[in-house]
Protein backbone atom coordinates (compact mmCIF):
# COMPACT_ATOMS: atom_id res chain seq x y z
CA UNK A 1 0.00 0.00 0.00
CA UNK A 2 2.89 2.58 0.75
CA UNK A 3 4.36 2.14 -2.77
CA UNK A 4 0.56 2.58 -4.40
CA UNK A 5 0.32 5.88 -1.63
CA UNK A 6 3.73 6.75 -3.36
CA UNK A 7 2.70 6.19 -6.95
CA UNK A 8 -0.19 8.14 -6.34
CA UNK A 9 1.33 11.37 -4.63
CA UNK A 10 4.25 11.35 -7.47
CA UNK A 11 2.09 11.05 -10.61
CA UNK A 12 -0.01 13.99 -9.03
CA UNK A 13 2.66 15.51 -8.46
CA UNK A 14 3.47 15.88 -12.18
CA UNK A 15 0.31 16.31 -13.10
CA UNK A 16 0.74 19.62 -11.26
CA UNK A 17 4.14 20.33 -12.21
CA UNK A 18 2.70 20.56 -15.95
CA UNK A 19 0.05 22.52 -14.88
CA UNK A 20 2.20 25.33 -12.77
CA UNK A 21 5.36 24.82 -13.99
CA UNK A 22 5.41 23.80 -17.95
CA UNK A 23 1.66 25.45 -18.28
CA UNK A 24 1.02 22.47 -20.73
CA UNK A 25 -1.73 20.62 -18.51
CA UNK A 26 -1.39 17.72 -21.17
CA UNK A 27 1.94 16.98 -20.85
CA UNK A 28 1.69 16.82 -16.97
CA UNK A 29 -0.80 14.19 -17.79
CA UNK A 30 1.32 12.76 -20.30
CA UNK A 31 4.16 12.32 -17.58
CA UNK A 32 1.58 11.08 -14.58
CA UNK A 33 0.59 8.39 -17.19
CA UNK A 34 3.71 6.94 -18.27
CA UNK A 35 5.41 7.13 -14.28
CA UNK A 36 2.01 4.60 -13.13
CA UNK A 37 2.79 2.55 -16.29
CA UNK A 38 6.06 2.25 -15.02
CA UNK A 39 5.65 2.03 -11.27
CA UNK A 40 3.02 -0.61 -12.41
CA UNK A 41 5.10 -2.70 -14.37
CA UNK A 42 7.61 -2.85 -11.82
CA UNK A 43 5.13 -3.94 -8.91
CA UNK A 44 2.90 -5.64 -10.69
CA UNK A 45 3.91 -9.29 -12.11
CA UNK A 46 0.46 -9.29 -14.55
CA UNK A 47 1.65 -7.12 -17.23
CA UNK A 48 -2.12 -6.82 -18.45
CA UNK A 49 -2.98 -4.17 -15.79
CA UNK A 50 -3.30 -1.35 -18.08
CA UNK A 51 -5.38 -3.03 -20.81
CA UNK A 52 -8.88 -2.53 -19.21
CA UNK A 53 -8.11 0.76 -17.66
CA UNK A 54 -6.49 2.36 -21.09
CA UNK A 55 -9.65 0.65 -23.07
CA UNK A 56 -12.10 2.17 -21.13
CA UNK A 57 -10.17 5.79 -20.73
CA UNK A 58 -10.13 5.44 -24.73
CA UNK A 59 -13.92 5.18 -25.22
CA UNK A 60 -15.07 7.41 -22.39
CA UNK A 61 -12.45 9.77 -24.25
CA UNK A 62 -14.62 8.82 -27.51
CA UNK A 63 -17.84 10.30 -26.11
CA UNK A 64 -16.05 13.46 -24.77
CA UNK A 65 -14.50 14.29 -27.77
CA UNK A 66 -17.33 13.70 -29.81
CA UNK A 67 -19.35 16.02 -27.54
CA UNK A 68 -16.98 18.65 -27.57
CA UNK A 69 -16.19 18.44 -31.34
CA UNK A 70 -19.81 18.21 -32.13
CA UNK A 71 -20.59 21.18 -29.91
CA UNK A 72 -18.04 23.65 -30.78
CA UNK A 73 -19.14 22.72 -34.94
CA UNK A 74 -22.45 23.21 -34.13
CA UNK A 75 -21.65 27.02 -32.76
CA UNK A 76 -18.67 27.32 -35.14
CA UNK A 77 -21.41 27.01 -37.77
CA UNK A 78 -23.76 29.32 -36.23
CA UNK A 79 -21.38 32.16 -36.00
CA UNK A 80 -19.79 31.74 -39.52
CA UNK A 81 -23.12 32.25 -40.66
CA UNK A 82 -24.02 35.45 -38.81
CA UNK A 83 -26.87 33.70 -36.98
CA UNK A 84 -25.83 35.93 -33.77
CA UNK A 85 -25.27 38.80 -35.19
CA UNK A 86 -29.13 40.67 -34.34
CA UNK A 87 -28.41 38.96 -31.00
CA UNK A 88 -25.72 41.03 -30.50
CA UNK A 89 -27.24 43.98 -32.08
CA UNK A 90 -30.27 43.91 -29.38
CA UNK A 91 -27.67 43.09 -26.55
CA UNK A 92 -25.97 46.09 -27.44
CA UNK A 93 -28.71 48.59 -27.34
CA UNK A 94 -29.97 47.55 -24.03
CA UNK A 95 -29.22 50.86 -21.10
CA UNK A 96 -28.18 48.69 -18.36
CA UNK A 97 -24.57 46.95 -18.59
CA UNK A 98 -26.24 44.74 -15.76
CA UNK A 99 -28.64 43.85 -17.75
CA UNK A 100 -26.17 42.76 -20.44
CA UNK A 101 -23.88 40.67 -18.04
CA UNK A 102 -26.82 38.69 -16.78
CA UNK A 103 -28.45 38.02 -20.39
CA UNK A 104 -25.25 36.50 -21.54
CA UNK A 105 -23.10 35.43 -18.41
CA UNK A 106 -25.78 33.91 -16.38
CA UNK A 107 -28.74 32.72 -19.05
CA UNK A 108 -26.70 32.44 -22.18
CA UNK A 109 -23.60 30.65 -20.72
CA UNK A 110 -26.17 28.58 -18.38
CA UNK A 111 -28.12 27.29 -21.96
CA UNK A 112 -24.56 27.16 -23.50
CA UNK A 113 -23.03 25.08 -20.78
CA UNK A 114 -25.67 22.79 -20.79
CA UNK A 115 -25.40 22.10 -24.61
CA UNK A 116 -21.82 21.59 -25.08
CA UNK A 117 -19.53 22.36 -21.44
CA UNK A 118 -15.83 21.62 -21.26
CA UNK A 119 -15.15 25.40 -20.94
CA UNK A 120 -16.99 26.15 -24.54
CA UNK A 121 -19.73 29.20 -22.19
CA UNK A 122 -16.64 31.10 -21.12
CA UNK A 123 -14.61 30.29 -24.09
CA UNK A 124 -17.54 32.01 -26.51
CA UNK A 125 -18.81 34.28 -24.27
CA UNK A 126 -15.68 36.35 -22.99
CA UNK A 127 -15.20 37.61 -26.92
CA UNK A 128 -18.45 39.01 -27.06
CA UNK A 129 -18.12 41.15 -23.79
CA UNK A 130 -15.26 42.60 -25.13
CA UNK A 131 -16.94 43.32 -28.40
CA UNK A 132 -19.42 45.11 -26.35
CA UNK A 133 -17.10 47.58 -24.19
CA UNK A 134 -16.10 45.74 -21.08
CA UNK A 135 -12.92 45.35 -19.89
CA UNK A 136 -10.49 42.34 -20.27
CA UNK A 137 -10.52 41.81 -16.93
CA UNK A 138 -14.05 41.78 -16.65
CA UNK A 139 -14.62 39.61 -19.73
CA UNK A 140 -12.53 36.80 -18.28
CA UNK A 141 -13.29 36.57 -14.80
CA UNK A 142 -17.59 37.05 -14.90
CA UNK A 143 -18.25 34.40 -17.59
CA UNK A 144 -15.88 31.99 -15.55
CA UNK A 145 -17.62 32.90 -12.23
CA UNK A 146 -21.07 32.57 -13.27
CA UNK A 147 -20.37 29.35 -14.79
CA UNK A 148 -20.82 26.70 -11.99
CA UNK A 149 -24.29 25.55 -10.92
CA UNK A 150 -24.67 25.41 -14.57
CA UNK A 151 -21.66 22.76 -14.27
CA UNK A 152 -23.99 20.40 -12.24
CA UNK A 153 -25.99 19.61 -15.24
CA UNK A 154 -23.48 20.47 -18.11
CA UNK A 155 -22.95 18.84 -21.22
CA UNK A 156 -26.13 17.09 -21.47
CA UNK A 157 -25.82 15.51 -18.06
CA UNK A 158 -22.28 14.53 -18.89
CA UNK A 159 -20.86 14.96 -15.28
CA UNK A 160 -23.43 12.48 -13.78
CA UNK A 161 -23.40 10.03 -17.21
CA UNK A 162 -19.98 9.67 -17.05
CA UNK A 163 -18.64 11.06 -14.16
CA UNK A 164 -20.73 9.31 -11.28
CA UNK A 165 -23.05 6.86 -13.61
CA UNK A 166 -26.12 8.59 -12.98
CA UNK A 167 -28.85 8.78 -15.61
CA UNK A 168 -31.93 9.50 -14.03
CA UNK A 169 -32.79 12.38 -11.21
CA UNK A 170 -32.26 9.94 -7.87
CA UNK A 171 -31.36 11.04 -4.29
CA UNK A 172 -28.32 12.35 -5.52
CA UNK A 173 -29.38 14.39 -7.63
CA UNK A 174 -32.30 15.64 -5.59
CA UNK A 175 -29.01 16.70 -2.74
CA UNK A 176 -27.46 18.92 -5.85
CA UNK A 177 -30.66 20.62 -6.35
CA UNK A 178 -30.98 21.30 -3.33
CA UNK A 179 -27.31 22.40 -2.48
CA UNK A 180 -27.14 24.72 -5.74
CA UNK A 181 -30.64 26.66 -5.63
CA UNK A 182 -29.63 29.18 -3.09
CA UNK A 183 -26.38 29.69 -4.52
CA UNK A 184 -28.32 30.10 -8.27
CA UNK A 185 -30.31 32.83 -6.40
CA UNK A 186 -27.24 34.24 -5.09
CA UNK A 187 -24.92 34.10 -8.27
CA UNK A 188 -26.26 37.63 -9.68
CA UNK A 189 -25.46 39.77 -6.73
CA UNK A 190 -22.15 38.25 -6.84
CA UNK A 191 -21.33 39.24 -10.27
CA UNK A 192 -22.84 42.61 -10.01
CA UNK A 193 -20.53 42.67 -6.80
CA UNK A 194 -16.94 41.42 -9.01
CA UNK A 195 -18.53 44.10 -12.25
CA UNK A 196 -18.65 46.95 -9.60
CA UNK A 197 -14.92 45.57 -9.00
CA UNK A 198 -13.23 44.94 -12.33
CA UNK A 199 -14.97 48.00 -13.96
CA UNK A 200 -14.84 50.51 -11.10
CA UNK A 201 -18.30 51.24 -11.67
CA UNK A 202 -21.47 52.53 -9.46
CA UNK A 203 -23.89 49.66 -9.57
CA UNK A 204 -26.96 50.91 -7.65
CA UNK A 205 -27.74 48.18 -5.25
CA UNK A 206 -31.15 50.13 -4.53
CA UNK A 207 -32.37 50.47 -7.90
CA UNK A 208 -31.20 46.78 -9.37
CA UNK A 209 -31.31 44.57 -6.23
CA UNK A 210 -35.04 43.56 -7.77
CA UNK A 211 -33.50 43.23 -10.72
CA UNK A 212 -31.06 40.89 -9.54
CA UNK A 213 -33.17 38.90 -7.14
CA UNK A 214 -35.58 38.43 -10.19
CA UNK A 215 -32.58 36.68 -12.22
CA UNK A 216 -31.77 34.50 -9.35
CA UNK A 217 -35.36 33.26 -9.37
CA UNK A 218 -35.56 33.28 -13.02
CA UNK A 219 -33.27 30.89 -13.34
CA UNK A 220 -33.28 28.98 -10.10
CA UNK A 221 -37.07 27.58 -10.54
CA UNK A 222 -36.72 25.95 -13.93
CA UNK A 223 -33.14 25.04 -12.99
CA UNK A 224 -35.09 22.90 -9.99
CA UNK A 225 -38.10 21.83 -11.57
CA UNK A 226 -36.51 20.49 -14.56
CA UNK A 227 -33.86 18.59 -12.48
CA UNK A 228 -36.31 16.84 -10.81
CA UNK A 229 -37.47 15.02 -14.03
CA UNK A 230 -33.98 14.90 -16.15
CA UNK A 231 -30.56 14.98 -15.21
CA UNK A 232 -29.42 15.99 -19.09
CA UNK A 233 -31.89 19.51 -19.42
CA UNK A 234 -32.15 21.18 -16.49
CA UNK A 235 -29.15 24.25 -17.06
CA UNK A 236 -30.38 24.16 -20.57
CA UNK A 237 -33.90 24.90 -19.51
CA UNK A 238 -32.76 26.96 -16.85
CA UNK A 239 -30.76 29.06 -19.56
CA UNK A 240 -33.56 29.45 -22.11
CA UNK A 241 -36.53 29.77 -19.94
CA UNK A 242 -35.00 31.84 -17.41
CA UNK A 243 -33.64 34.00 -20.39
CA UNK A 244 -37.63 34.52 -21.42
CA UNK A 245 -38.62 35.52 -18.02
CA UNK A 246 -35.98 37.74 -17.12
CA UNK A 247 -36.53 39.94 -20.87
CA UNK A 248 -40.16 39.78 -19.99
CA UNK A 249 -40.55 41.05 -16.51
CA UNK A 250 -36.90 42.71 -15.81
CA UNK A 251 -35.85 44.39 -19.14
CA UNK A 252 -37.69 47.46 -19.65
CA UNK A 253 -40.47 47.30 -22.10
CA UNK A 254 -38.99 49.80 -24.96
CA UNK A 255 -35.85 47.45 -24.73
CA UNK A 256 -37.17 44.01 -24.92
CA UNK A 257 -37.57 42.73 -27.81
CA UNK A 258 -40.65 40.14 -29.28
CA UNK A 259 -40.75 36.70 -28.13
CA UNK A 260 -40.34 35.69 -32.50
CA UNK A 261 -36.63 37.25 -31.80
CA UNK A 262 -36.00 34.64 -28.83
CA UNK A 263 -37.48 31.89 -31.08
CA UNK A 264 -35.48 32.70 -34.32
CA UNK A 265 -31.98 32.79 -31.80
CA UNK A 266 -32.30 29.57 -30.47
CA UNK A 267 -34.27 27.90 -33.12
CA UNK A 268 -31.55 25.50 -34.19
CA UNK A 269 -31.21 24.75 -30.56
CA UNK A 270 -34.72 23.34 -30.57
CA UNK A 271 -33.78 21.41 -33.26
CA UNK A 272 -31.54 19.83 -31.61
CA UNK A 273 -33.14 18.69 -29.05
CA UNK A 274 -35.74 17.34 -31.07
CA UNK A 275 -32.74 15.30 -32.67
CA UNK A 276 -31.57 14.60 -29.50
CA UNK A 277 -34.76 13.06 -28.06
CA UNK A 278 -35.23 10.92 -31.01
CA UNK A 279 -31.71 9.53 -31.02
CA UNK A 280 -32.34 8.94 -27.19
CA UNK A 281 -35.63 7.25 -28.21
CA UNK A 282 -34.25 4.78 -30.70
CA UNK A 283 -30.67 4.54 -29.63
CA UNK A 284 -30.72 4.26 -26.20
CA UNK A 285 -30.52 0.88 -25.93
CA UNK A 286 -27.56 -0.05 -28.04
CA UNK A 287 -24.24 -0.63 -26.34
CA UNK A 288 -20.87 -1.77 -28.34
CA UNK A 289 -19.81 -4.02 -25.71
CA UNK A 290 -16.08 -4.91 -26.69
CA UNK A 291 -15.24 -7.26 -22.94
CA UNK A 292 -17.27 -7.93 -19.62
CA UNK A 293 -14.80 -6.13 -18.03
CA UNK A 294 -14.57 -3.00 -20.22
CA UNK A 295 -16.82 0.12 -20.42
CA UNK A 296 -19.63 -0.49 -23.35
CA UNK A 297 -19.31 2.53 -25.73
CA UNK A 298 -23.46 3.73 -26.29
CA UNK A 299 -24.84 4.26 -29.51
CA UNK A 300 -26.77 7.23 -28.57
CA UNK A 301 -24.17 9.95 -28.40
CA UNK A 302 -24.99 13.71 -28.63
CA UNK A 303 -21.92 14.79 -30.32
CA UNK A 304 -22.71 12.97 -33.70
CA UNK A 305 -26.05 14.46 -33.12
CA UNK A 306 -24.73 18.02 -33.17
CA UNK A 307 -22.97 16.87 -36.55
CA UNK A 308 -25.60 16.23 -37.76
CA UNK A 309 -27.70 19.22 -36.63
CA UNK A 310 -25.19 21.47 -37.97
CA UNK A 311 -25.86 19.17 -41.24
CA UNK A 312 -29.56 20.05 -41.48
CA UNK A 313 -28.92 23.80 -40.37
CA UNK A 314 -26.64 24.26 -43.26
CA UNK A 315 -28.87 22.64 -45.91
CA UNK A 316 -31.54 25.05 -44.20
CA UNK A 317 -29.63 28.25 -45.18
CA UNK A 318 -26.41 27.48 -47.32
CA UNK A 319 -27.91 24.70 -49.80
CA UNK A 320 -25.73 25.47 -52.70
CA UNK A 321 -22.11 25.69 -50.13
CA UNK A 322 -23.15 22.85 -48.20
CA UNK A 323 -20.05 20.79 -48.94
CA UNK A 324 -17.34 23.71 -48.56
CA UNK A 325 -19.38 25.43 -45.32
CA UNK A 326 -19.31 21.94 -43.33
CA UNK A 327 -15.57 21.04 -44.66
CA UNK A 328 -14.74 24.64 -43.85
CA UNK A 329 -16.33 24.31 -40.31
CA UNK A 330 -15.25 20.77 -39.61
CA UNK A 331 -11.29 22.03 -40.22
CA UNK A 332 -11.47 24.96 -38.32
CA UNK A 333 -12.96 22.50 -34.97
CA UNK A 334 -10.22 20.52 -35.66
CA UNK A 335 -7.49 23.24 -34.90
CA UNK A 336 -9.86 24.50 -31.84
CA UNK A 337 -10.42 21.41 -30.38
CA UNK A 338 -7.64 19.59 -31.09
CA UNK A 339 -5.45 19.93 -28.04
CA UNK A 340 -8.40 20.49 -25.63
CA UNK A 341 -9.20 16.68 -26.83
CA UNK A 342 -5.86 15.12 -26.16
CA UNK A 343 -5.90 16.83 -22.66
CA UNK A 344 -9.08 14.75 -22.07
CA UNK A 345 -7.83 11.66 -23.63
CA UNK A 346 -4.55 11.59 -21.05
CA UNK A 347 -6.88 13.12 -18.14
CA UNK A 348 -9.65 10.04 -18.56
CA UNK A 349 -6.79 7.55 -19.12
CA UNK A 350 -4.99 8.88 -16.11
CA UNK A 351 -7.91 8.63 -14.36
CA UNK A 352 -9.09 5.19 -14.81
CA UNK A 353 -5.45 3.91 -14.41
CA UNK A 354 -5.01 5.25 -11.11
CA UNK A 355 -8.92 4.39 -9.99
CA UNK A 356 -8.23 1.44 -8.01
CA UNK A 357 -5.45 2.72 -5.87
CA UNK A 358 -7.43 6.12 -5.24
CA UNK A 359 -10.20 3.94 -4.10
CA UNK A 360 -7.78 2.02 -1.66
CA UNK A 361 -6.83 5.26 -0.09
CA UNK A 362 -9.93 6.26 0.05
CA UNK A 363 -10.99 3.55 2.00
CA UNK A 364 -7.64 3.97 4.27
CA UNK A 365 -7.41 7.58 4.98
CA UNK A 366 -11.56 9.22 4.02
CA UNK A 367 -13.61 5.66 6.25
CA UNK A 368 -12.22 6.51 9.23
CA UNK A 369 -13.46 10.53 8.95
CA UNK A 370 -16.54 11.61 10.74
CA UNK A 371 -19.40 12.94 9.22
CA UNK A 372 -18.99 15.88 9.78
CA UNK A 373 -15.37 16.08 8.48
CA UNK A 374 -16.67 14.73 5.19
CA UNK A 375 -19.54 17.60 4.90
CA UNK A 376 -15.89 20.00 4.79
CA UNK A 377 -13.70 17.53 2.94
CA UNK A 378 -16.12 16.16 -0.22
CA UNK A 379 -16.88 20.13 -1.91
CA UNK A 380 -13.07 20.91 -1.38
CA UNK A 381 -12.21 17.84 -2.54
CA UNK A 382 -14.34 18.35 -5.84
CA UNK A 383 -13.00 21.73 -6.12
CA UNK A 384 -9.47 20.68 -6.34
CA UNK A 385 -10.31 17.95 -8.58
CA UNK A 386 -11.72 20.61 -11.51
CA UNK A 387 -9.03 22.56 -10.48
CA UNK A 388 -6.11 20.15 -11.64
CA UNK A 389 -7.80 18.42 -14.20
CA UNK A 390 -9.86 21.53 -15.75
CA UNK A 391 -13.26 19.55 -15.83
CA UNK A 392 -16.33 18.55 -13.64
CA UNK A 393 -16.90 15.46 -15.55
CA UNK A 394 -12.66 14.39 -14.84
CA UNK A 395 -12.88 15.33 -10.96
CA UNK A 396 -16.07 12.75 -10.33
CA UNK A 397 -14.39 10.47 -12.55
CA UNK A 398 -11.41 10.95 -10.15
CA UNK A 399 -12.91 10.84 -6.98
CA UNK A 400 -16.47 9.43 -7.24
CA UNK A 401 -15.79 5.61 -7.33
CA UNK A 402 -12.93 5.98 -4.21
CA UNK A 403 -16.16 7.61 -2.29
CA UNK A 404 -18.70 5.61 -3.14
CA UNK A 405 -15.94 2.42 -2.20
CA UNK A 406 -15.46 3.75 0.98
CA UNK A 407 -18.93 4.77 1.91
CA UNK A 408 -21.83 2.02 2.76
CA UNK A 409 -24.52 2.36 0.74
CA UNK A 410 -27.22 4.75 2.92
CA UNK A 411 -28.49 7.93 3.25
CA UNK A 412 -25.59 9.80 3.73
CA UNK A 413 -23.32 8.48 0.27
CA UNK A 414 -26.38 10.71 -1.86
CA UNK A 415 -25.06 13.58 -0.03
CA UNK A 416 -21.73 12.91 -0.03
CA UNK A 417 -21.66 12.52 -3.45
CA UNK A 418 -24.22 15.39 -4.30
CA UNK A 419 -21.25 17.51 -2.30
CA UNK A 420 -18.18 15.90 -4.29
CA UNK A 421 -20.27 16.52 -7.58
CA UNK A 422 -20.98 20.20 -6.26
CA UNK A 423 -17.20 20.72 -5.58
CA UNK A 424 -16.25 19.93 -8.90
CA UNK A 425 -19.19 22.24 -10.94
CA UNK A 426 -17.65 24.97 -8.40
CA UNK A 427 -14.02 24.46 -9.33
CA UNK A 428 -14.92 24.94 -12.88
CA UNK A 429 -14.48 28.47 -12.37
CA UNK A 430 -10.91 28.24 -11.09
CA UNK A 431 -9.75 25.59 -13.62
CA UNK A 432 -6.22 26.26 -14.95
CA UNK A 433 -7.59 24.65 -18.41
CA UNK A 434 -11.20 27.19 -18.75
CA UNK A 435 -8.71 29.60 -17.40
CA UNK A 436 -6.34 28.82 -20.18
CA UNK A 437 -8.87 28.31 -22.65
CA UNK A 438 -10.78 31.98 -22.22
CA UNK A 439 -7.48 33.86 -22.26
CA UNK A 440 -6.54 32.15 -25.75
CA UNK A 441 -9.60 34.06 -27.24
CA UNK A 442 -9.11 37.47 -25.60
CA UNK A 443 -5.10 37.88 -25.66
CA UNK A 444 -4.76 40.20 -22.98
CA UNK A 445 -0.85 39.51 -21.16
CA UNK A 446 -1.28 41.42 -18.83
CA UNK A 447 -3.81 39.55 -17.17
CA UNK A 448 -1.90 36.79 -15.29
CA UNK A 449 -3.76 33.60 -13.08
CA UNK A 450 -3.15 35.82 -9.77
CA UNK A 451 -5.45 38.70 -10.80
CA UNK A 452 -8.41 36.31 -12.51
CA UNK A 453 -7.81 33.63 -9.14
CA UNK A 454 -8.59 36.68 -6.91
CA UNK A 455 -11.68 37.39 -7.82
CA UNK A 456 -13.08 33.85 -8.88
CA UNK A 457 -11.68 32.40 -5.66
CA UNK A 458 -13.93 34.55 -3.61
CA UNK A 459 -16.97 33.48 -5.26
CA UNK A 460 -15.41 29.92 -4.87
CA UNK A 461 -15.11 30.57 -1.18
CA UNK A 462 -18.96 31.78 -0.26
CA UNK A 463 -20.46 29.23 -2.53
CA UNK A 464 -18.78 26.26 -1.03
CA UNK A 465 -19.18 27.76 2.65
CA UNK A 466 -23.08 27.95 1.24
CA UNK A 467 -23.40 24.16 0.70
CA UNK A 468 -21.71 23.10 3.47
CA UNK A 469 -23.56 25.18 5.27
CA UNK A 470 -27.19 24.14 3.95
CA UNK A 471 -25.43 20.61 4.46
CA UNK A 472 -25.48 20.40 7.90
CA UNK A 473 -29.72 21.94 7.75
CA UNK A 474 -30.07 18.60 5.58
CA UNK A 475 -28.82 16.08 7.80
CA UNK A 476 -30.57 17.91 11.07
């Protein structure tokens, strides 16, 4: 056990020496990998260790990629083709820069996050708050912030899916909801707080704090209603219908504009969901099992389905281009998404290579804590987990088997895990890789990790204080 302990504390220990030192997250990976492969073969007699681990790494690394590719075509597509461009025109015009920063921070990278994830809300998002006048500063840091109860449900559910192997709303899931509503409610007032900060600007708690508190509600209702009956909609319903709610009773009439202009921006959206639910329908049954031992790769995968939504969008519009716009759009992915998918690859592969002993440390070191201990222990522990490996979905695949090993099977594990999962959508916000990731698009130097970590680590701070806090009225 002391040379697993060892092998464990070393490999992370690259892992964080490419993140802080090289500032190549994949090559720390890389390195973490191939020290276990050789620690491993040195311990281990059975030289077959690695062959279910690196199998099923590869095809969970299959559906991530294909989600991320398939959602950064489908919005490369969009934007090539101007389909945001009277979006932008209306955002523009409205009087109230608050009203701005919740419309796209809080609604639009909620609905975006729930549709593709892996950093894309912040990624997209930042650009287009510098387009429209706000600082660098403030571009990077309030998309980051604002996305992470969004996190719990990102990606089509992808955290739970593949992170904890959750599929439906269960106890769980019912803990998350509960943990993340009065944060959701909270998450306005804290960006209005870190705009007032990064833009030195007057925001008028008197006159918006309606206006605030009505965002929080907007999007904290459908966010809890629709988790209740899906664990793969609720931030994108949360995002849309919030957005509708929030233009109709908080946006001043002469500035809102008709309910056709929401439906003619997210149209494609609804298509594919309508793709999605019939590929769910049909497809959700059919596994590619390859061993007994090894993770079945599903059929039913949304990232071909946003392929092939982009597909039908361009023979909507571009029916005589269709060939060059999707080769055009498929290339350009490529080069985005290329090294963000290796990253995974190594991060899933390093994962599931390192599961077992995690889980027998878990059981040594996390059994013997109180409960009480693990209320403080499971967010923080989620938190660091994003934080190193840049993803909610990589920090439950981390740490959510060791937990569930070392916890009996009861009514506290639900929470524990609903905590863990919490941890890691909070983290988001501080992840060297979304932190990477945003400053690629907006190319300011002068904004280094110390300046952006100061500001996203105090929202970091009360939110995780928040559900521990509403963690201990839970259990009483």
């Amino acid at each position: 056990m002391i040379l697993e302990n060892w092998t464990l504390v070393i490999s992370f220990t690259m892992l964080l020496f490419g993140v802080f030192v090289l500032r190549k997250l994949w090559l720390g990976a890389l390195g973490a990998i191939l020290f276990v492969l050789l620690s491993k073969t040195i311990l281990l007699p059975d030289v077959d260790f690695a062959h279910g681990p690196l199998i099923s790494g590869s095809i969970i690394s299959v559906e991530l990629a294909l989600l991320l590719f398939g959602a950064y075509l489908f919005y490369n597509t969009l934007s090539a083709n101007g389909h945001f461009s009277k979006f932008m025109e209306v955002t523009s015009s409205l009087s109230s820069k608050l009203f701005v920063l919740i419309i796209l921070c809080v609604f639009m990278g909620s609905f975006m996050e729930g549709i593709a994830g892996f950093g894309i809300p912040a990624m997209l998002i930042a650009p287009l708050l510098i387009t429209l006048g706000f600082k660098p500063l403030t571009s990077i840091v309030l998309p980051l912030t604002a996305n992470t109860t969004a996190v719990t449900f990102g990606a089509l559910g992808t955290p739970l899916k593949v992170g904890l192997g959750i599929y439906e709303s269960d106890s769980t899931v019912v803990f998350t909801l509960l943990l993340n509503s009065l944060p959701a409610l909270a998450m306005p007032f804290l960006l209005a707080f870190l705009y007032s900060k990064t833009e030195q600007a007057d925001v008028q708690w008197k006159k918006n704090w309606g206006m605030l508190l009505g965002a929080g509600f907007s999007f904290a209702v459908p966010y809890l209603l629709t988790g209740l009956l899906s664990v793969e909609y609720p931030s994108v319903v949360a995002g849309f219908v919030g957005l509708l709610l929030f233009a109709s009773f908080f946006v001043p009439k002469n500035e809102n504009p008709p309910f056709i202009f929401w439906m003619k921006t997210f149209y494609p959206y609804f298509l594919f969901v309508i793709f999605l639910l019939v590929a769910k329908y049909f497809l959700s049954s059919f596994y590619w099992n390859i061993d007994g031992s090894i993770r079945p790769l599903p059929l039913y995968q949304p990232g071909l389905v946003f392929i092939m939504t982009s597909i039908f969008y361009l023979c909507i519009i571009q029916k005589n281009k269709l060939v060059f716009q999707l080769g055009s759009q498929i290339k350009e992915t490529f080069l985005k998404t290329g090294k963000a998918t290796t990253t995974i690859f190594l991060l899933v592969c390093l994962s599931q290579l390192i599961q077992e002993d995690l889980s027998g440390i878990t059981q040594q070191y996390y059994h013997g804590l109180n409960e009480t201990t693990k209320i403080f222990v499971n967010p923080l522990i989620g938190v660091m987990g994003s934080f190193i490996s840049g993803s909610a979905t990589m920090s439950n695949l981390l740490f959510g088997e060791a937990i569930k090993s070392a916890e009996s099977i009861g009514g506290t594990l639900p929470l524990f895990l609903a905590l863990l999962h919490s941890g890691s959508a909070i983290g988001n916000s501080i992840s060297l890789q979304n932190i990477i990731m945003v400053k690629s698009v907006v190319k300011e130097p002068t904004i280094g990790y110390a300046s952006i970590l100061q500001y996203s680590l105090l929202v970091v701070g009360l939110y995780v204080f928040t559900i521990i806090l509403l963690s201990f009225l839970i259990i009483k």
